[in-house]
C-alpha atoms as a PDB file:
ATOM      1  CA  UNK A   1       8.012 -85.065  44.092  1.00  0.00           C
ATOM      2  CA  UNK A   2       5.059 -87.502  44.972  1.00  0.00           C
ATOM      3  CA  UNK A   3       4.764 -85.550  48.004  1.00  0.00           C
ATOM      4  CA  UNK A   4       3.843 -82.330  45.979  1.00  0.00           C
ATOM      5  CA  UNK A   5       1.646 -83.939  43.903  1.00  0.00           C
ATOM      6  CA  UNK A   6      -0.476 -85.910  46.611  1.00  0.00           C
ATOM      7  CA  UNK A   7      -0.143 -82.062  48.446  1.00  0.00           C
ATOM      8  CA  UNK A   8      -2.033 -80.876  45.360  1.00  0.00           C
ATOM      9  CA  UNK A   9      -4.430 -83.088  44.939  1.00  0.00           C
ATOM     10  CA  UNK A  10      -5.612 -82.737  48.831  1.00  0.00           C
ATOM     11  CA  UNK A  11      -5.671 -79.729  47.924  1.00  0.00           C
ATOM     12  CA  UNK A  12      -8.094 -79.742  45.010  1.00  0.00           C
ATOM     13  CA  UNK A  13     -10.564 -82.269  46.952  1.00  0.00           C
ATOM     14  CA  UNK A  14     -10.272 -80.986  50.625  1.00  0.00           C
ATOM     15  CA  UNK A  15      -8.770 -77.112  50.952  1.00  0.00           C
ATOM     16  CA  UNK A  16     -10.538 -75.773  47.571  1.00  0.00           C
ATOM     17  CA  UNK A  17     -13.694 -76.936  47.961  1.00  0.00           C
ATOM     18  CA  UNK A  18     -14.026 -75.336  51.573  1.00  0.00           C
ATOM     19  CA  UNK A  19     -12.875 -72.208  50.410  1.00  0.00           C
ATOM     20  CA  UNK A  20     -14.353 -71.847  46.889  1.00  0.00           C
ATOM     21  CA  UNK A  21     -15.513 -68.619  47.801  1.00  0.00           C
ATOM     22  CA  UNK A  22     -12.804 -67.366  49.185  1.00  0.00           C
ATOM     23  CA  UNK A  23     -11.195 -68.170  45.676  1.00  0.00           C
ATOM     24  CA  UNK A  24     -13.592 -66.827  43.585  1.00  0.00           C
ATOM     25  CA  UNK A  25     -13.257 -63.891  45.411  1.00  0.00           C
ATOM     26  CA  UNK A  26      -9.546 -63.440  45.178  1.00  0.00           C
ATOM     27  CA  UNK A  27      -9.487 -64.493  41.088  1.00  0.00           C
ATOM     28  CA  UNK A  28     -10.736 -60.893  40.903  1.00  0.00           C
ATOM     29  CA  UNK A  29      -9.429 -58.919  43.629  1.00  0.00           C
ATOM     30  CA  UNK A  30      -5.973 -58.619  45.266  1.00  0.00           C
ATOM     31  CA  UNK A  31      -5.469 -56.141  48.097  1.00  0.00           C
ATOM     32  CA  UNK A  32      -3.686 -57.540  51.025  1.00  0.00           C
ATOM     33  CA  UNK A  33      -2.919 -55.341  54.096  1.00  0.00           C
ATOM     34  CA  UNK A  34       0.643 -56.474  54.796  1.00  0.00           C
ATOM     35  CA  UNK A  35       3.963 -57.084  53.228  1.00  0.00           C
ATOM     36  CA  UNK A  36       5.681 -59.863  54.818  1.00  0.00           C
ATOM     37  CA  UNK A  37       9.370 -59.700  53.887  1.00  0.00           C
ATOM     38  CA  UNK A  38      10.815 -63.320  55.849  1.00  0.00           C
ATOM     39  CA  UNK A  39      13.884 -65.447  55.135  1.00  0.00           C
ATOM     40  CA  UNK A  40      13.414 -68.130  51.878  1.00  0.00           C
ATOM     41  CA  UNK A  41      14.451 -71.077  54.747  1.00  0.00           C
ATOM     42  CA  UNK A  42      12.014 -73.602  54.857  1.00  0.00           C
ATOM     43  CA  UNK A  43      10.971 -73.675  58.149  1.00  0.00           C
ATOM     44  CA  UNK A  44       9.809 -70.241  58.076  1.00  0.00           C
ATOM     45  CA  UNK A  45       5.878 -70.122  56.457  1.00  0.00           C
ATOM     46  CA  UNK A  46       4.408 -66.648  57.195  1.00  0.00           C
ATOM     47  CA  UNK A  47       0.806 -67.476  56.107  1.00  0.00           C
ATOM     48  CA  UNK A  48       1.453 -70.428  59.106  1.00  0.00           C
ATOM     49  CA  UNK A  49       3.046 -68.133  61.731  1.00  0.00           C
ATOM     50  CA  UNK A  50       0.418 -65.469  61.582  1.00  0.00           C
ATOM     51  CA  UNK A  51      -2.601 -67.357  60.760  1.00  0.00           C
ATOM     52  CA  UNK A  52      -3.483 -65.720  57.285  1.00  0.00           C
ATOM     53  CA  UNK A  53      -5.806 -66.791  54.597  1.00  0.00           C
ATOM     54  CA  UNK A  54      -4.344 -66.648  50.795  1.00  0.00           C
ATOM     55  CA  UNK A  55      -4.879 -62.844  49.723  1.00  0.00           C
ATOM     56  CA  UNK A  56      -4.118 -61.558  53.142  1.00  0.00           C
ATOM     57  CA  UNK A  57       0.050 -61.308  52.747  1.00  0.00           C
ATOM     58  CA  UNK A  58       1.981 -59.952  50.414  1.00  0.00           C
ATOM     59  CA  UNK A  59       5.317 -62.240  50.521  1.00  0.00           C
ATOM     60  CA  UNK A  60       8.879 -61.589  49.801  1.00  0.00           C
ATOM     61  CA  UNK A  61      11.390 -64.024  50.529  1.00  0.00           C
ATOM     62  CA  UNK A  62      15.249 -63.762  50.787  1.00  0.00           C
ATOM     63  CA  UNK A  63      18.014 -65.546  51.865  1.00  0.00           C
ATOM     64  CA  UNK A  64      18.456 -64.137  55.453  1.00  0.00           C
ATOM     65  CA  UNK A  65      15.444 -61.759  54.740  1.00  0.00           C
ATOM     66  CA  UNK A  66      17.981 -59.337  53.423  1.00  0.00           C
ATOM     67  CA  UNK A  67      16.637 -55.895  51.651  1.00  0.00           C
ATOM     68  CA  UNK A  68      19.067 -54.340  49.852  1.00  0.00           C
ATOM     69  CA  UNK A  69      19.263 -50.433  50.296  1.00  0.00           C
ATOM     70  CA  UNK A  70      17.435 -48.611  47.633  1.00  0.00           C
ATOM     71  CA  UNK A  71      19.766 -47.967  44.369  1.00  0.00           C
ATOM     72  CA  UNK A  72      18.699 -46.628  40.578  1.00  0.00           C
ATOM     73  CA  UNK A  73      18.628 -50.601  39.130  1.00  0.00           C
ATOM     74  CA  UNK A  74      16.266 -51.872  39.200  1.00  0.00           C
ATOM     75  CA  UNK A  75      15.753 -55.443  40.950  1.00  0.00           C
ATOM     76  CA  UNK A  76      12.537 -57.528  41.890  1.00  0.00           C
ATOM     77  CA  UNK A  77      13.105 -57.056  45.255  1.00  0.00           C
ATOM     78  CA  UNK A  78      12.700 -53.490  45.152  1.00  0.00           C
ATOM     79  CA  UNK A  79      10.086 -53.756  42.540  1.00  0.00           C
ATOM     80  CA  UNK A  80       8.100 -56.207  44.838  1.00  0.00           C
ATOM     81  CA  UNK A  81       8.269 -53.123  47.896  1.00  0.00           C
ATOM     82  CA  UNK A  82       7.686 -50.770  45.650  1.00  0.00           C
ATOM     83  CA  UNK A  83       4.183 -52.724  44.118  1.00  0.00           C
ATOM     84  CA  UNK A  84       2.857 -53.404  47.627  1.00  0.00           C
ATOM     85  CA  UNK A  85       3.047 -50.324  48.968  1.00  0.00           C
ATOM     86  CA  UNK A  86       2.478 -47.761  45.674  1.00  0.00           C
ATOM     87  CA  UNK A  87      -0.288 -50.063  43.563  1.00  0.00           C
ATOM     88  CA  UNK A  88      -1.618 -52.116  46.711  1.00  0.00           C
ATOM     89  CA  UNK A  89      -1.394 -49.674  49.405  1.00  0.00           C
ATOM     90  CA  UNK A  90      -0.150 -52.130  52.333  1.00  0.00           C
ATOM     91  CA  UNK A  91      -0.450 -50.644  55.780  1.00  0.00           C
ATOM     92  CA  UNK A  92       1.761 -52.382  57.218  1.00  0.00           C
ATOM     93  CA  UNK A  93       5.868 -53.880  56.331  1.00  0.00           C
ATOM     94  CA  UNK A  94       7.182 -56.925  58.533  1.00  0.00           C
ATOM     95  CA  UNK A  95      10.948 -57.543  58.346  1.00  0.00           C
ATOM     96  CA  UNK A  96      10.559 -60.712  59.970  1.00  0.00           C
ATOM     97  CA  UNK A  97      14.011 -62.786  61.107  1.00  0.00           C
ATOM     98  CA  UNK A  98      14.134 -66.258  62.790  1.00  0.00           C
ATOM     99  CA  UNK A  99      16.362 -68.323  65.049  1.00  0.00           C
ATOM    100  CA  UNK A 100      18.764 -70.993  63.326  1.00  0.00           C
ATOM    101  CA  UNK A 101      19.251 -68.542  60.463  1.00  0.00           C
ATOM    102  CA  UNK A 102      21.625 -70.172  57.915  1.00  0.00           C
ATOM    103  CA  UNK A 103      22.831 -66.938  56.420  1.00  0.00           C
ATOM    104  CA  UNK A 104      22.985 -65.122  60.197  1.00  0.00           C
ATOM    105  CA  UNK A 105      24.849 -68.171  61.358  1.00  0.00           C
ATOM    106  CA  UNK A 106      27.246 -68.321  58.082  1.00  0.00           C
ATOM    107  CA  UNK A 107      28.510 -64.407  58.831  1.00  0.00           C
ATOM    108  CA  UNK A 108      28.897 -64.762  63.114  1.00  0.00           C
ATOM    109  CA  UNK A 109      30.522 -67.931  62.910  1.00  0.00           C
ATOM    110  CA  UNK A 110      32.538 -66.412  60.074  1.00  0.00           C
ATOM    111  CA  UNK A 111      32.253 -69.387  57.676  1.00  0.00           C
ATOM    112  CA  UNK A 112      33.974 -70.101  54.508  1.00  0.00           C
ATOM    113  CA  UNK A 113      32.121 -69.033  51.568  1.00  0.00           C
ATOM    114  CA  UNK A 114      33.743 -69.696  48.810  1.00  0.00           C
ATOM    115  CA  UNK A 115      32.156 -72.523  46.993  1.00  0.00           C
ATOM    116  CA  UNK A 116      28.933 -70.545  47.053  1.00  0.00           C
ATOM    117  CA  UNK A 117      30.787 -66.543  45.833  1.00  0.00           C
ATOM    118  CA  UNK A 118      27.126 -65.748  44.915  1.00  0.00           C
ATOM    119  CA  UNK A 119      25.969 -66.080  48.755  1.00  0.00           C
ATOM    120  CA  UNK A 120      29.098 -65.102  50.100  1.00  0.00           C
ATOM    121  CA  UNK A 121      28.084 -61.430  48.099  1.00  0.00           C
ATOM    122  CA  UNK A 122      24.415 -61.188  48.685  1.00  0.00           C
ATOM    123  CA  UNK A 123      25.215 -61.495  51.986  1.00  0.00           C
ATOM    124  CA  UNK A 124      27.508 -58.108  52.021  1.00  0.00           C
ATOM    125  CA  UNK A 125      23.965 -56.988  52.615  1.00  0.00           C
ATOM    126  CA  UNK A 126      24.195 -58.031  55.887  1.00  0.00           C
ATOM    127  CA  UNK A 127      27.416 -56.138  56.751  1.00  0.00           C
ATOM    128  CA  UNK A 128      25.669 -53.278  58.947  1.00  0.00           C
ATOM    129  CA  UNK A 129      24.000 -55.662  60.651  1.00  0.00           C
ATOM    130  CA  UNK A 130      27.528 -57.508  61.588  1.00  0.00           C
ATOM    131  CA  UNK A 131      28.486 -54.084  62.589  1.00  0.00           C
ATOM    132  CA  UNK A 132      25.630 -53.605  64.895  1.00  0.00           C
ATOM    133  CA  UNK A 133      26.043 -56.934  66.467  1.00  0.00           C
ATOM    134  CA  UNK A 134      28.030 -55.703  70.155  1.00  0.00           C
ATOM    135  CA  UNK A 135      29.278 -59.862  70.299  1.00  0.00           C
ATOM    136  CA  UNK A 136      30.841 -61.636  67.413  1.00  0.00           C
ATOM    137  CA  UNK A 137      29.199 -65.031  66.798  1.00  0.00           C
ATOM    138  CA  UNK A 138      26.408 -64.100  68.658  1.00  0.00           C
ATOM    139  CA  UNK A 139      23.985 -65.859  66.017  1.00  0.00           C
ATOM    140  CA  UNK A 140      21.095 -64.681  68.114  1.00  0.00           C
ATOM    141  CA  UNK A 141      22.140 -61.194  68.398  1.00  0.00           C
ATOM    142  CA  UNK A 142      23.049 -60.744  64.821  1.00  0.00           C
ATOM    143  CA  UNK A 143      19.748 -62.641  63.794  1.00  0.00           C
ATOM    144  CA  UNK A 144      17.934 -59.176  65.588  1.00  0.00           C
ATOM    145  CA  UNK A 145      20.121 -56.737  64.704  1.00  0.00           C
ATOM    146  CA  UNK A 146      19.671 -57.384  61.078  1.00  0.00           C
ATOM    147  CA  UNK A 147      16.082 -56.971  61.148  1.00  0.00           C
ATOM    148  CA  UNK A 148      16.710 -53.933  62.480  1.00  0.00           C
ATOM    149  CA  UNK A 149      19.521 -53.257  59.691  1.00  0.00           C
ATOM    150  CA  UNK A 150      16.694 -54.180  56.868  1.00  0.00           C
ATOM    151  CA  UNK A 151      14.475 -52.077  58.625  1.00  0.00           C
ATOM    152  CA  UNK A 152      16.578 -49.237  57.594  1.00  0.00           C
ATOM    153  CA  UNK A 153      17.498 -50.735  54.738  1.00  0.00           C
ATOM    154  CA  UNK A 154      13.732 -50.720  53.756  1.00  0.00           C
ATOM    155  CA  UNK A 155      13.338 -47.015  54.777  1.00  0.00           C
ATOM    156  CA  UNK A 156      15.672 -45.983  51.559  1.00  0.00           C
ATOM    157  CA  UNK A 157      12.919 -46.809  49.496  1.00  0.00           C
ATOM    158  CA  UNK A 158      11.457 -43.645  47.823  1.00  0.00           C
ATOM    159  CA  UNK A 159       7.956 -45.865  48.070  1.00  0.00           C
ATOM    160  CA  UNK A 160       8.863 -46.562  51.645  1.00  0.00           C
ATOM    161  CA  UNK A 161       9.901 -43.078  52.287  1.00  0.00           C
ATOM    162  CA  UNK A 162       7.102 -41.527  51.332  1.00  0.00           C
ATOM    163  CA  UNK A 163       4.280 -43.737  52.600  1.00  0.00           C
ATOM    164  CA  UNK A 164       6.257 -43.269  56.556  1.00  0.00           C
ATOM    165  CA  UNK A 165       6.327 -39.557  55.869  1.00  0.00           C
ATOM    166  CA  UNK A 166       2.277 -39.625  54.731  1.00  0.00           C
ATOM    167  CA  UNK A 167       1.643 -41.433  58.177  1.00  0.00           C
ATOM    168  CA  UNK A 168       0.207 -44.402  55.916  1.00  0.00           C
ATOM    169  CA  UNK A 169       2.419 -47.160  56.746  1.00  0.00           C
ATOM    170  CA  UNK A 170       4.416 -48.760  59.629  1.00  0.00           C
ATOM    171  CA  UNK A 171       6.741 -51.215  59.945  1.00  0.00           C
ATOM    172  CA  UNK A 172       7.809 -54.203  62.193  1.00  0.00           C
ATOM    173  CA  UNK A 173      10.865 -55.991  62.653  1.00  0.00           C
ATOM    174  CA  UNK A 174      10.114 -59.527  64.246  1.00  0.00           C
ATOM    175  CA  UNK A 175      11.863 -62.499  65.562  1.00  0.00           C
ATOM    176  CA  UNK A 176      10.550 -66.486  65.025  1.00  0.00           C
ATOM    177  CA  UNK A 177      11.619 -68.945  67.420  1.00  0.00           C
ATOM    178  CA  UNK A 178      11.977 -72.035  65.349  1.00  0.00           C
ATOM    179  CA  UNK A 179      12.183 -74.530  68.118  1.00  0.00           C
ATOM    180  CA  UNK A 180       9.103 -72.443  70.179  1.00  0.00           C
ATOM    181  CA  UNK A 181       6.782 -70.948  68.004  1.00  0.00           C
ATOM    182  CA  UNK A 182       7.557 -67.395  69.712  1.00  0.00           C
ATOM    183  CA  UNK A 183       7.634 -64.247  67.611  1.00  0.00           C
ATOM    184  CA  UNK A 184       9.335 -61.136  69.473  1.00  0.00           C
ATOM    185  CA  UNK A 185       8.540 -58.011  67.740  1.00  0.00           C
ATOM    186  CA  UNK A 186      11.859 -55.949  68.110  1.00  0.00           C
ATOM    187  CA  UNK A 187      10.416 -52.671  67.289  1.00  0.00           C
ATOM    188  CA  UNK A 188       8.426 -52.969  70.753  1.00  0.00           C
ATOM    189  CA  UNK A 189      10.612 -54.700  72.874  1.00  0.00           C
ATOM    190  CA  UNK A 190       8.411 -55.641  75.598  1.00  0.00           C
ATOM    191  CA  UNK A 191       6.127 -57.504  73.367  1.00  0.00           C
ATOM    192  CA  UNK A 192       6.391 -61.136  72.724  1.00  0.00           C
ATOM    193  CA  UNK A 193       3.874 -62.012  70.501  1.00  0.00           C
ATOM    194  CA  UNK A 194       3.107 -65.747  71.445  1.00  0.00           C
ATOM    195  CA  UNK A 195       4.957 -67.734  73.420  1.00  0.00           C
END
């Protein structure tokens, strides 16, 4: 816990100072471009991976950056996608993956579950994804193809729906490399976005 609270007081003598403005700024206004929907592990920071100043990303984070298809309940995921793109009018959706997923790792390498049932059944979210996966325990391989399931996944969003059909939106499904840096962005699969 000391950790945190030395973090925070850096923060309130070196980072705030420097961007007072920039805080003043967003105290009144919040309209950021993007909604970054990554995995809750640790390791993965989107405002670190793409270089974005608070107010820039709009952030949801899930174990194994799972979306689950649109239903009638109501949930704060779907309330989250449905805020950024109706009331802040994001232009862009990232689905964004990364290598060493836990969850991804769990389901290919088939691994018991049952003293966490709660994970073991969010993570039925995941099941096209396993199905889309051509290897079995192919952590890799199942890490992209379930962007690419929560892509669609996304796309069953009445929100979501209608902002692709209005031409005001696009999404992205990328990959982070952990150990690398790298970020592949599946939905153009030539492009590697760093190295």
């Amino acid at each position: 816990m000391q950790v945190l609270t030395d973090g925070i007081n850096r923060f309130q003598q070196d980072v705030f100072p420097a961007k007072a403005e920039l805080f003043a700024h967003l105290a009144t206004h919040h309209a950021p471009s993007t909604l970054f929907i990554s995995c809750s592990d640790a390791r993965v920071v989107p405002e670190l991976i793409t270089g974005t100043e608070p107010g820039e990303l709009f952030v949801i984070r899930t174990a194994g950056n799972l979306i689950p298809a649109f239903t009638p309940e109501a949930d704060g995921i779907a309330a989250s996608i449905e805020y950024a793109v109706t009331a802040l009018g994001v232009r862009d959706i990232i689905v964004c993956g990364h290598s060493a997923c836990g969850a991804m790792t769990a389901l290919a390498l088939n691994q018991d579950l049952s003293g966490a049932p709660a994970v073991a059944k969010w993570l039925h979210h995941a099941d096209a994804s396993i199905a889309r996966t051509p290897t079995p325990g192919d952590v890799s391989a199942l890490v992209e193809q379930n962007v690419l399931a929560q892509l669609a996944n996304l796309a069953t969003h009445p929100s979501v729906a209608q902002a692709l059909a209005a031409h005001k939106i696009t999404l992205h499904g990328w990959v982070f490399d952990i150990a690398t840096g790298g970020v592949t962005d599946l939905t153009e699969p030539s492009v590697a976005l760093s190295a």
